[in-house]
N, C-alpha and C. Protein backbone atom coordinates (compact mmCIF):
# COMPACT_ATOMS: atom_id res chain seq x y z
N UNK A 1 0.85 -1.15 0.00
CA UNK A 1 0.00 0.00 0.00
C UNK A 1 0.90 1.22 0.00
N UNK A 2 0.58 1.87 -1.01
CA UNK A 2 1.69 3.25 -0.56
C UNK A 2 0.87 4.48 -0.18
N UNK A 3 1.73 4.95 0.48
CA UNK A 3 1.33 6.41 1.16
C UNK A 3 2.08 7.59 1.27
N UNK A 4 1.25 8.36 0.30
CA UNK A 4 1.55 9.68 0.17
C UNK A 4 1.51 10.81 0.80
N UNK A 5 2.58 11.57 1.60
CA UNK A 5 3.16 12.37 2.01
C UNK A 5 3.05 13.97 1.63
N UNK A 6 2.50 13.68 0.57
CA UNK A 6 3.16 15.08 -0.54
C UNK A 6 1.22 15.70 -0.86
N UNK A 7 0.66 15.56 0.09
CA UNK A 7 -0.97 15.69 -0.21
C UNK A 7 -1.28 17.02 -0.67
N UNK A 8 -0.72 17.90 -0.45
CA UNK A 8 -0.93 19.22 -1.13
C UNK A 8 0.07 19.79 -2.30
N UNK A 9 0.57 18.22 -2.92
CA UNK A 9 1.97 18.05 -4.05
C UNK A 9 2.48 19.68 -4.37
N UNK A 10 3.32 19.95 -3.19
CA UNK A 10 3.71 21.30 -3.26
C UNK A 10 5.18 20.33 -3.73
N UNK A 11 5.67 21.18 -4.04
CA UNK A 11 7.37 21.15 -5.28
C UNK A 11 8.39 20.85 -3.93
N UNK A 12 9.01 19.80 -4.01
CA UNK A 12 9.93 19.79 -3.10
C UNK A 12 11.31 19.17 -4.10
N UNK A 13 12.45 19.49 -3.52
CA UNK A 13 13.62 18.64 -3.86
C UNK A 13 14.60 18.27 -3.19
N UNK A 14 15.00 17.50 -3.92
CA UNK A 14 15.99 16.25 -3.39
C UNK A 14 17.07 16.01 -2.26
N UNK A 15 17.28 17.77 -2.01
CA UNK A 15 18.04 17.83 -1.08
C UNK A 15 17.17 18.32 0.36
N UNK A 16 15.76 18.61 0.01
CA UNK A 16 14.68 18.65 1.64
C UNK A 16 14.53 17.25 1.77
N UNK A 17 14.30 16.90 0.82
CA UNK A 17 14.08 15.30 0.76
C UNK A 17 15.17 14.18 1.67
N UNK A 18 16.30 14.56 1.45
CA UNK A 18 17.01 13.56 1.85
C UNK A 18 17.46 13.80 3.56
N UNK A 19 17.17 15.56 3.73
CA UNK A 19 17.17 15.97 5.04
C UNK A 19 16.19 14.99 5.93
N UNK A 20 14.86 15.29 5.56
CA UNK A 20 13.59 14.54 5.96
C UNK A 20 13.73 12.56 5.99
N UNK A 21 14.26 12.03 5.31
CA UNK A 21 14.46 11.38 5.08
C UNK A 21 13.55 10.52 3.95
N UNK A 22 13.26 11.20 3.25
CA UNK A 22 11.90 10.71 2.35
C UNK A 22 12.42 10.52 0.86
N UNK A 23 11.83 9.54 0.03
CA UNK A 23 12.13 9.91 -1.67
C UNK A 23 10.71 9.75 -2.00
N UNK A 24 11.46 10.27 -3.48
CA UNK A 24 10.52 10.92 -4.58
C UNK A 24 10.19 9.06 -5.29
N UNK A 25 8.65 9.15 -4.99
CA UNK A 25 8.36 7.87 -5.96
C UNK A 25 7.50 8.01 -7.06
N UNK A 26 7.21 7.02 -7.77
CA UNK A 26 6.27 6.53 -8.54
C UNK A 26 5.17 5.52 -8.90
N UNK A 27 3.71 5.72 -8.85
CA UNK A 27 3.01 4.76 -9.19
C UNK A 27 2.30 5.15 -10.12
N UNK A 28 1.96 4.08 -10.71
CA UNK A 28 1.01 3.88 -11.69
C UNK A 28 -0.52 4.81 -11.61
N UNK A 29 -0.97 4.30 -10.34
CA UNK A 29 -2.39 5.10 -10.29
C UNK A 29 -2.47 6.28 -10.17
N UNK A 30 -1.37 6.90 -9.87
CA UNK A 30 -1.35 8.83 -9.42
C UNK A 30 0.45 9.31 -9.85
N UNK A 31 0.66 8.74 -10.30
CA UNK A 31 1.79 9.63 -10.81
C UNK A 31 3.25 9.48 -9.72
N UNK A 32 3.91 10.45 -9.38
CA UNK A 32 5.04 11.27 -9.05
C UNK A 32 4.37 11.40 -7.23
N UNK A 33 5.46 10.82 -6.22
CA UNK A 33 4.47 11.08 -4.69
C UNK A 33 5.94 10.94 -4.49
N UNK A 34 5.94 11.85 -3.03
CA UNK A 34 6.63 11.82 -2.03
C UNK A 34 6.04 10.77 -0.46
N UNK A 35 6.60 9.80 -0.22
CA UNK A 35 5.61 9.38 0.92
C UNK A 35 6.56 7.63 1.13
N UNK A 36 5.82 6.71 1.17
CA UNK A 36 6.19 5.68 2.20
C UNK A 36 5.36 4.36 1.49
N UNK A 37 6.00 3.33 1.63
CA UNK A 37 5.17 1.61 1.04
C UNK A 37 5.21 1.25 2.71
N UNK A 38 3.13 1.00 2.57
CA UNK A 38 3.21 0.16 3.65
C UNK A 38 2.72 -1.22 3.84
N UNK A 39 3.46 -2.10 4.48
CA UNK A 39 3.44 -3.95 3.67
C UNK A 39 3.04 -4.36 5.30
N UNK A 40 1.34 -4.83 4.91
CA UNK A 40 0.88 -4.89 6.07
C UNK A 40 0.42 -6.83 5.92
N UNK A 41 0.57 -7.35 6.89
CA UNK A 41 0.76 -8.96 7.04
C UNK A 41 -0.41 -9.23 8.06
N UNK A 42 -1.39 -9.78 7.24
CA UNK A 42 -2.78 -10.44 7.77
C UNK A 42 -2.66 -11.84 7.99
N UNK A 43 -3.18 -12.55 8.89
CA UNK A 43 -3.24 -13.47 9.57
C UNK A 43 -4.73 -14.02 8.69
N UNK A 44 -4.54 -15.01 7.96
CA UNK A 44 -5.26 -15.76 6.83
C UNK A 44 -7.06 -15.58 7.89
N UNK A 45 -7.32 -16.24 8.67
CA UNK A 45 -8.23 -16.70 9.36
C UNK A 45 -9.01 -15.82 9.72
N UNK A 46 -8.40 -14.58 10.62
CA UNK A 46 -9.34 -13.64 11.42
C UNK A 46 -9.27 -12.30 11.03
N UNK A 47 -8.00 -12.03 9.49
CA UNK A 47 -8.33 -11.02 9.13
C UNK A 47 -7.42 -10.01 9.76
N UNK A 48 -6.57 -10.25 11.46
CA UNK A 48 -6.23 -9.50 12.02
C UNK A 48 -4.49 -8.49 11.35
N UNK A 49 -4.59 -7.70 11.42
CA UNK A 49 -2.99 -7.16 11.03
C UNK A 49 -1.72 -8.32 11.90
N UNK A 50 -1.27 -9.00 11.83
CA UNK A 50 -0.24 -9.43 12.40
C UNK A 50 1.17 -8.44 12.82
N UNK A 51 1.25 -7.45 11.47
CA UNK A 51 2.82 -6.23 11.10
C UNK A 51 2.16 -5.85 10.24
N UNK A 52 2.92 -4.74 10.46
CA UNK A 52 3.25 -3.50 9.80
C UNK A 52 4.60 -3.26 9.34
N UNK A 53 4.94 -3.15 8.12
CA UNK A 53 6.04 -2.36 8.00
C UNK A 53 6.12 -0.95 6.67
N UNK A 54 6.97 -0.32 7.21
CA UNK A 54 6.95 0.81 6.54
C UNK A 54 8.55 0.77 5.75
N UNK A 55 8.46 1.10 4.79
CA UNK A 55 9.27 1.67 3.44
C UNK A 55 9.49 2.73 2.96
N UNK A 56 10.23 3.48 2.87
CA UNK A 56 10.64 4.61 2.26
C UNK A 56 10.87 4.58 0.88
N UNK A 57 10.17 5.52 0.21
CA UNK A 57 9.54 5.45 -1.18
C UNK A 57 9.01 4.12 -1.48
N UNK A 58 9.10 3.75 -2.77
CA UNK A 58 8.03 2.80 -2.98
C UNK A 58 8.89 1.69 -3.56
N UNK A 59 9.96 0.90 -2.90
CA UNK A 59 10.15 -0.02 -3.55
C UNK A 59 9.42 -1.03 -3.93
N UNK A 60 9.96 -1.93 -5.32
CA UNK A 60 8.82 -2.69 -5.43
C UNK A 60 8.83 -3.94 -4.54
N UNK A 61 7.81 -4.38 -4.63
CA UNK A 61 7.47 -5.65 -3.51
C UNK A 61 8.57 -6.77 -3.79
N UNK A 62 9.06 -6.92 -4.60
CA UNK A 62 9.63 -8.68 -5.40
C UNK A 62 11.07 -8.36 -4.28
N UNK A 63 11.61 -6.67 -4.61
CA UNK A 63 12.64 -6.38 -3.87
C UNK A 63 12.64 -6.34 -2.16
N UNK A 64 11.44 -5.95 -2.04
CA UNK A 64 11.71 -6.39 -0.57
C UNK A 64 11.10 -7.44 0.14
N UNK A 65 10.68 -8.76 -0.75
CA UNK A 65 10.30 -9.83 -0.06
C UNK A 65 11.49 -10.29 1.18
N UNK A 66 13.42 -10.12 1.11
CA UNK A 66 14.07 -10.65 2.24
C UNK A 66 13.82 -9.53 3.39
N UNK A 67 13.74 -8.65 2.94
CA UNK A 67 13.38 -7.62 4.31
C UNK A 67 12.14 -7.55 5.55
N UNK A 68 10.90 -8.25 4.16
CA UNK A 68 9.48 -9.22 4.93
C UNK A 68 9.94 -9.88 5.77
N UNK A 69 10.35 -10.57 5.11
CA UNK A 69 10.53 -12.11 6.01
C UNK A 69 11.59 -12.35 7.15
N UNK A 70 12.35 -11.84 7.11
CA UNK A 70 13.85 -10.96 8.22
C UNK A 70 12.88 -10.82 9.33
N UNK A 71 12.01 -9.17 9.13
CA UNK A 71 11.42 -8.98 9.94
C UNK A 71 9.96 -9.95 10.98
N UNK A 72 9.45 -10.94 9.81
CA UNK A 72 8.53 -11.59 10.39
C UNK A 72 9.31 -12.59 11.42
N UNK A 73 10.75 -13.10 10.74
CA UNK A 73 10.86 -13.98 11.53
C UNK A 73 12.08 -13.79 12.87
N UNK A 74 12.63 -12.21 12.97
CA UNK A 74 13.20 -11.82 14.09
C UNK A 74 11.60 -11.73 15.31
N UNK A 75 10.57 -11.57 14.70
CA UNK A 75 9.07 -11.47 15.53
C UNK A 75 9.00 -13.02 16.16
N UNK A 76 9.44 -13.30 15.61
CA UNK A 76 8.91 -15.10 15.82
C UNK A 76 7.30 -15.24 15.36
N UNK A 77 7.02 -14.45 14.09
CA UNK A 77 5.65 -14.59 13.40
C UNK A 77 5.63 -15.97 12.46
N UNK A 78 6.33 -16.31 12.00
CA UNK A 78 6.70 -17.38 11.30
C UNK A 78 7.57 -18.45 11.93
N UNK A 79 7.35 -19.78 11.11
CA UNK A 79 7.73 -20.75 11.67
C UNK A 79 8.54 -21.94 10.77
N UNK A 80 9.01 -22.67 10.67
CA UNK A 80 9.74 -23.83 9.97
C UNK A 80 8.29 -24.58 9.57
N UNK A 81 7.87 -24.33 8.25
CA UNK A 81 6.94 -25.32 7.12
C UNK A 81 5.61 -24.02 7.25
N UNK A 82 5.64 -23.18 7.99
CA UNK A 82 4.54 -22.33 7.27
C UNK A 82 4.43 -21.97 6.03
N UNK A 83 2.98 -21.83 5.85
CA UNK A 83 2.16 -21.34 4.46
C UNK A 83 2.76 -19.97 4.36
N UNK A 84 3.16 -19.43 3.77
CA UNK A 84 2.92 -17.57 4.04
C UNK A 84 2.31 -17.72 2.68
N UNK A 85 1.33 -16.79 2.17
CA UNK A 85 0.41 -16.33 1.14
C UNK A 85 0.92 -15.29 0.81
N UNK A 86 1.48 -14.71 -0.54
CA UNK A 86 2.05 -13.33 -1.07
C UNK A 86 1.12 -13.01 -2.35
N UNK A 87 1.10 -11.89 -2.27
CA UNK A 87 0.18 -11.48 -3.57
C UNK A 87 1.27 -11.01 -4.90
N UNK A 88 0.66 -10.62 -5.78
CA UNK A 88 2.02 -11.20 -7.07
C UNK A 88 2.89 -10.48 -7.21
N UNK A 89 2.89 -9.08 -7.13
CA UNK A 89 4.15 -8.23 -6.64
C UNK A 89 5.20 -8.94 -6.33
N UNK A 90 5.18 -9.90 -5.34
CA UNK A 90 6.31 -10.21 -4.79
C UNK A 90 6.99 -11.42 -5.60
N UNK A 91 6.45 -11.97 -6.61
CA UNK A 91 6.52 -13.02 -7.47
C UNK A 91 8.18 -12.81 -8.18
N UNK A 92 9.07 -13.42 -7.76
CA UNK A 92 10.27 -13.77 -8.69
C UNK A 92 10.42 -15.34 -8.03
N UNK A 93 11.25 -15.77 -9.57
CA UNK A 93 11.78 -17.56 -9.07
C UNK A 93 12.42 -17.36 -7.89
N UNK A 94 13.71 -16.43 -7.93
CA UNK A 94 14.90 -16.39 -6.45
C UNK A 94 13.59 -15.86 -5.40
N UNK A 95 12.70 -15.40 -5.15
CA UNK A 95 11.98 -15.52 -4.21
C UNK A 95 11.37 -16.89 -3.39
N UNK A 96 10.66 -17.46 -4.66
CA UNK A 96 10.50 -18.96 -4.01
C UNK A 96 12.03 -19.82 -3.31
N UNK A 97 12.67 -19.57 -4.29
CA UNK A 97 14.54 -20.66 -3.43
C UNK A 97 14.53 -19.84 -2.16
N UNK A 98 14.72 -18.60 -1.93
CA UNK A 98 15.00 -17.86 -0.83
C UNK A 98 13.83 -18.18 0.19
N UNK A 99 12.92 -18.14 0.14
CA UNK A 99 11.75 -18.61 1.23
C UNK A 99 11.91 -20.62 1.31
N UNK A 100 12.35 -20.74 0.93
CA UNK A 100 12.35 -22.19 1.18
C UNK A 100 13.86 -22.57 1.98
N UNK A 101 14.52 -22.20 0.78
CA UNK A 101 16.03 -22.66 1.25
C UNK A 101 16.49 -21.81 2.96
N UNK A 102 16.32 -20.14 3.27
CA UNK A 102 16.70 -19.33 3.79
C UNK A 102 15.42 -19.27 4.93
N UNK A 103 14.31 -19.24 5.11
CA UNK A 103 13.06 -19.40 5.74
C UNK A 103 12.75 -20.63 6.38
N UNK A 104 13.02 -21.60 5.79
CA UNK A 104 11.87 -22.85 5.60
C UNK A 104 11.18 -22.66 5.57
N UNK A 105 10.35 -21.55 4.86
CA UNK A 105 9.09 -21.49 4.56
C UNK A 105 7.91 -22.05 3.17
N UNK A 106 7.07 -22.46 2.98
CA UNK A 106 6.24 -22.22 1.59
C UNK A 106 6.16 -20.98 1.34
N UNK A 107 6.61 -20.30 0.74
CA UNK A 107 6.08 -19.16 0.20
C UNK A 107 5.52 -18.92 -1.27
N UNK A 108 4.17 -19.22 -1.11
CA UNK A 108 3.01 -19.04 -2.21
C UNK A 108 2.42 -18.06 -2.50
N UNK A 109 3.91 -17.84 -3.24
CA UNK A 109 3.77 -16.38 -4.28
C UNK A 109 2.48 -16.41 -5.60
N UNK A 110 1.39 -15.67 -5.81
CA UNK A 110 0.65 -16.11 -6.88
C UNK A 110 1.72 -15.71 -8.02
N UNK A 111 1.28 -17.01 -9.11
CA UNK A 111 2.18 -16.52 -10.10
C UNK A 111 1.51 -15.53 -11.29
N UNK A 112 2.68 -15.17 -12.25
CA UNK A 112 1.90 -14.23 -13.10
C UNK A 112 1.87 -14.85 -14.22
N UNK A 113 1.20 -14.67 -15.45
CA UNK A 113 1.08 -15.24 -16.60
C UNK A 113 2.09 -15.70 -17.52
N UNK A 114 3.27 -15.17 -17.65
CA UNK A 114 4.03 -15.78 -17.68
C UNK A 114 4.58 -17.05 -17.04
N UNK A 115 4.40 -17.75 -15.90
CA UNK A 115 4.80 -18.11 -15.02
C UNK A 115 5.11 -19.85 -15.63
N UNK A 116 6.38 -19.94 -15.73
CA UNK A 116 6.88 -21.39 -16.04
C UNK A 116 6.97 -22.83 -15.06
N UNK A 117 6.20 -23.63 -14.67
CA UNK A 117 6.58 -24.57 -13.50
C UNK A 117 8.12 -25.17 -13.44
N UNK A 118 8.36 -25.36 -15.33
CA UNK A 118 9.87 -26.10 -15.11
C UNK A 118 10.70 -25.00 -14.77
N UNK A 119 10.77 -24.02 -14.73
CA UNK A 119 11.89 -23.13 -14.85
C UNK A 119 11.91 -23.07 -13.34
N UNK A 120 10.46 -23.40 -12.78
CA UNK A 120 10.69 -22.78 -11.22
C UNK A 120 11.51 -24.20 -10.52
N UNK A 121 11.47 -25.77 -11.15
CA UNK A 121 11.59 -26.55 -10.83
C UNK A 121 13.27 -26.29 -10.90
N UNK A 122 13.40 -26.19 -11.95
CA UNK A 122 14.97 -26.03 -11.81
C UNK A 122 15.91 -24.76 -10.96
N UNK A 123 14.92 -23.67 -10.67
CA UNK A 123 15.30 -22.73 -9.88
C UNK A 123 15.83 -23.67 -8.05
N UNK A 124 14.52 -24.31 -8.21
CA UNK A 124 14.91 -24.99 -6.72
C UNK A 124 15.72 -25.83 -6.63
N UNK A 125 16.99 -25.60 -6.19
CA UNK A 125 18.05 -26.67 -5.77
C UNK A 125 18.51 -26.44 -4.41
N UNK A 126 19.61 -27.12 -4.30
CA UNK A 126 19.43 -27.33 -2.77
C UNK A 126 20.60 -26.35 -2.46
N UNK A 127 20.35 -25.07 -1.41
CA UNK A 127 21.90 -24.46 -1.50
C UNK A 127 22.84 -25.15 -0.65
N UNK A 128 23.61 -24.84 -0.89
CA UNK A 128 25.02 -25.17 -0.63
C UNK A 128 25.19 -25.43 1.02
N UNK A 129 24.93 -24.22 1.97
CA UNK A 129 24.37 -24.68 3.14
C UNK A 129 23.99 -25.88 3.66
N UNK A 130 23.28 -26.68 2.96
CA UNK A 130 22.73 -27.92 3.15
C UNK A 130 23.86 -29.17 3.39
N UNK A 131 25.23 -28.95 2.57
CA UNK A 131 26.17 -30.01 2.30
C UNK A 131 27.03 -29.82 3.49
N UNK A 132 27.13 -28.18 3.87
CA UNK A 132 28.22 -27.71 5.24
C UNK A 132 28.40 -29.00 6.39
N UNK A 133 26.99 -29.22 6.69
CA UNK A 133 27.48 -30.24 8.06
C UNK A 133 26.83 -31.40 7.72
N UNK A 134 27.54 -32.46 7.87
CA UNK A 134 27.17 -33.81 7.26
C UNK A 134 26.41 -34.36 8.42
N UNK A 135 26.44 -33.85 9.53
CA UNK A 135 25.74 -34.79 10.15
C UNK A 135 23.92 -34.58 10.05
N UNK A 136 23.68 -32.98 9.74
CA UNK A 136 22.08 -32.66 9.75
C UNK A 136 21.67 -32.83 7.89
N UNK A 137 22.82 -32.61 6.84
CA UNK A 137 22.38 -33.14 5.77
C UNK A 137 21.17 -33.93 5.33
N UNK A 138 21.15 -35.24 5.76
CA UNK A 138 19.95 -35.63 5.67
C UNK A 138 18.64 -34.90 6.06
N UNK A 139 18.95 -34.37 7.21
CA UNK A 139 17.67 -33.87 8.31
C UNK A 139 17.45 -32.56 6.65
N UNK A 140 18.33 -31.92 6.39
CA UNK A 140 18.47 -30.66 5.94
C UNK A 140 17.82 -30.42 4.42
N UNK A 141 18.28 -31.81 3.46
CA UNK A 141 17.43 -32.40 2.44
C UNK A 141 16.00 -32.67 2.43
N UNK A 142 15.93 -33.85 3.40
CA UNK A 142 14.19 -33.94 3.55
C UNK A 142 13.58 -32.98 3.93
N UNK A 143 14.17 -31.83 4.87
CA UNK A 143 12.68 -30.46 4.49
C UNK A 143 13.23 -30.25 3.55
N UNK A 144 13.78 -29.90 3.46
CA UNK A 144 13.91 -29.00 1.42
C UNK A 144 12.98 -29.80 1.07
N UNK A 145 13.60 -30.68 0.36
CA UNK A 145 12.34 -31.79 -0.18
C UNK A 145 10.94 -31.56 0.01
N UNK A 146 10.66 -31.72 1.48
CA UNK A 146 9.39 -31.65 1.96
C UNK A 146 8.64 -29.81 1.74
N UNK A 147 9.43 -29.11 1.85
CA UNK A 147 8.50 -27.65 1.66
C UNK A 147 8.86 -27.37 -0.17
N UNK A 148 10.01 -28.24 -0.84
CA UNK A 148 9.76 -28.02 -2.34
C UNK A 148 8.27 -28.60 -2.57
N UNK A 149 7.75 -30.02 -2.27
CA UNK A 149 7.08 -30.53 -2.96
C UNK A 149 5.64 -30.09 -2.64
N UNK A 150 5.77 -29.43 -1.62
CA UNK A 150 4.56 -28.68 -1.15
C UNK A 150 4.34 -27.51 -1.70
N UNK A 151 5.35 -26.52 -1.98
CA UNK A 151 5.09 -25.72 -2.91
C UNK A 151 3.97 -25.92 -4.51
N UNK A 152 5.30 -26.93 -5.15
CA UNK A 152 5.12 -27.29 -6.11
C UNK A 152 3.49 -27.75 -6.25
N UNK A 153 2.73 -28.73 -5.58
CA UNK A 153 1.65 -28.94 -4.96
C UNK A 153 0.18 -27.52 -5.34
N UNK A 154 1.03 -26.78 -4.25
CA UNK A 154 0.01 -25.35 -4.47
C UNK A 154 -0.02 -24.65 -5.27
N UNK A 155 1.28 -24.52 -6.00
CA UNK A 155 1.30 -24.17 -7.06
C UNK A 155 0.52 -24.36 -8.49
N UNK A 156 0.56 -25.97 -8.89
CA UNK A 156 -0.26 -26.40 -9.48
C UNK A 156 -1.68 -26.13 -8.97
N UNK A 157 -2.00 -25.94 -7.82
CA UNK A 157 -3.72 -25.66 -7.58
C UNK A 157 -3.82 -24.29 -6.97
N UNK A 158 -3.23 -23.16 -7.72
CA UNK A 158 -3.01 -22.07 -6.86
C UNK A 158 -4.80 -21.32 -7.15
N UNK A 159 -5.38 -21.74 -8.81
CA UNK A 159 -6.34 -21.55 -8.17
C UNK A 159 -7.31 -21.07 -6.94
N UNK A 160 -7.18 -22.81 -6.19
CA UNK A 160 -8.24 -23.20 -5.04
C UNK A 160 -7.89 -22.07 -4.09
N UNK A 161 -6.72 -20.60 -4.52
CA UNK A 161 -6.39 -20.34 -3.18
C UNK A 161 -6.84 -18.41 -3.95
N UNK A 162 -7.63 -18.66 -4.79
CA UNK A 162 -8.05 -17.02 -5.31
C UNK A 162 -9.38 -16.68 -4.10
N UNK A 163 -9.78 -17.59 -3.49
CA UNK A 163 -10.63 -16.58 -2.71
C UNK A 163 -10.09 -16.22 -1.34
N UNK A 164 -8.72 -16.50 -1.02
CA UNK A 164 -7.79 -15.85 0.17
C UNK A 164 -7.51 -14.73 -0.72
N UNK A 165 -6.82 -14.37 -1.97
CA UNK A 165 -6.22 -13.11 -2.71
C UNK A 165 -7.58 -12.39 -2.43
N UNK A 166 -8.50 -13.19 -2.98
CA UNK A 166 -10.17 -12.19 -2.81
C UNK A 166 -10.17 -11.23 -1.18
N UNK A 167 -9.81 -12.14 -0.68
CA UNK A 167 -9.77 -11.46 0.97
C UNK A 167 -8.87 -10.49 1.14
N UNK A 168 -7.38 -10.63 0.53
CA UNK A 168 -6.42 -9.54 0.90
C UNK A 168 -7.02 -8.41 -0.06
N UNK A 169 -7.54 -8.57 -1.66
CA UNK A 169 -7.48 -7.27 -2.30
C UNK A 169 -8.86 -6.47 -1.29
N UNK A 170 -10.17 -7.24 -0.87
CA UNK A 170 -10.92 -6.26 -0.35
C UNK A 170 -10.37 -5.80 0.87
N UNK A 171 -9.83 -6.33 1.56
CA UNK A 171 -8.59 -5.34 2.86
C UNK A 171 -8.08 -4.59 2.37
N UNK A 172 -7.30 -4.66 1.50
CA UNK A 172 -6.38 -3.31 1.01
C UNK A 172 -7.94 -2.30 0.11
N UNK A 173 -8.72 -2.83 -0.01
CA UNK A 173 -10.15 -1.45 -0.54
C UNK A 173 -10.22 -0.94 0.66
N UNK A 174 -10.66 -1.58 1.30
CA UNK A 174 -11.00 -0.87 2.77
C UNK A 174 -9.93 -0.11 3.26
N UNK A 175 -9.06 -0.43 3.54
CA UNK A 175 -7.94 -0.02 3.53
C UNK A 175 -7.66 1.67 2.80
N UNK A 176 -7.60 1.59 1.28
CA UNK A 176 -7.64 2.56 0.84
C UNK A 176 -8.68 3.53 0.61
N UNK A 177 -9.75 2.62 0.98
CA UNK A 177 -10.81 3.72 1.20
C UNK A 177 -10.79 4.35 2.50
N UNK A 178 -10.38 4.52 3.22
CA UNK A 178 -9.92 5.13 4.53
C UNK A 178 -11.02 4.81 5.24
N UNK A 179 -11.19 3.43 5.22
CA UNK A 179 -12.53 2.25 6.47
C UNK A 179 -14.13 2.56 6.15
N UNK A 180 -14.18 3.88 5.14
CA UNK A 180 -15.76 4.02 4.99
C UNK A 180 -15.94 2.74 3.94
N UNK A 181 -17.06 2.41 4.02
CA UNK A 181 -17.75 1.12 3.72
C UNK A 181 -18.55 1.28 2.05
């Protein structure tokens, strides 16, 4: 969600800007904003905000999926074989390896039309990490294994999972409609 700063888009530059600590962004729906991305993490079930985090200017989402997940899991919000649900912004292949390999997480990024299964198949290998200590190796393979094939799984039926996206896009309406109904 981004949020704009600049509400009476009076002329500012780069050097108030960097005093303040703010940049100059861009979106699609309104142009040229001064202001903040805010990447807010709902709890599938009850709807509730779990986090908040705030961004300076508007990077895009794909780029700060390791900074998400850093933060969810210095929270202890996440766990070894959780679901996390991402909406497609955040969609790159090195996103899925990085939430699996670096997380242990599923991370069920929706994909975009483009979206290749073999390419993602071969994206997932096992990093290198895994070979370091021979004695958890095994242990270290079978989750890989086990949160690849689960991916892969949802992936193929990512479908069955458009009426959770249904749930996050009307949060973020509400949301941007500033809670009137």
């Amino acid at each position: 969600m981004d949020l704009d700063y600049n509400i009476k888009r009076k002329k500012r530059y780069k050097k108030q800007l960097e005093k303040q600590g703010l940049k100059c962004s861009y979106a699609s729906s309104y142009g040229f904003y001064i202001g903040f991305k805010a990447t807010i993490v709902i709890e599938h079930d009850s709807t509730l905000h779990v986090a908040i985090l705030i961004h300076s200017g508007a990077p895009h989402d794909s780029k700060i999926f390791n900074e998400v997940l850093e933060n969810l899991q210095q929270r202890r919000i996440i766990q070894k074989g959780d679901i996390i649900i991402f909406d497609r912004g955040y969609y790159s292949y090195q996103n899925y390896q990085t939430g699996i390999s670096k997380y242990k997480i599923v991370p069920l990024i929706f994909p975009k039309e483009n979206f290749k299964i073999q390419k993602l198949k071969d994206t997932l290998t096992y990093p290198l990490h895994v070979f370091k200590a021979k004695k958890q190796e095994k242990e270290a393979k079978k989750l890989y294994n086990k949160l690849k094939s689960s991916l892969l799984q949802k992936i193929e039926k990512w479908k069955h999972y458009k009426p959770i996206r249904g749930k996050i896009e009307d949060f973020f309406k509400l949301c941007n409609s500033g809670g009137s109904v």
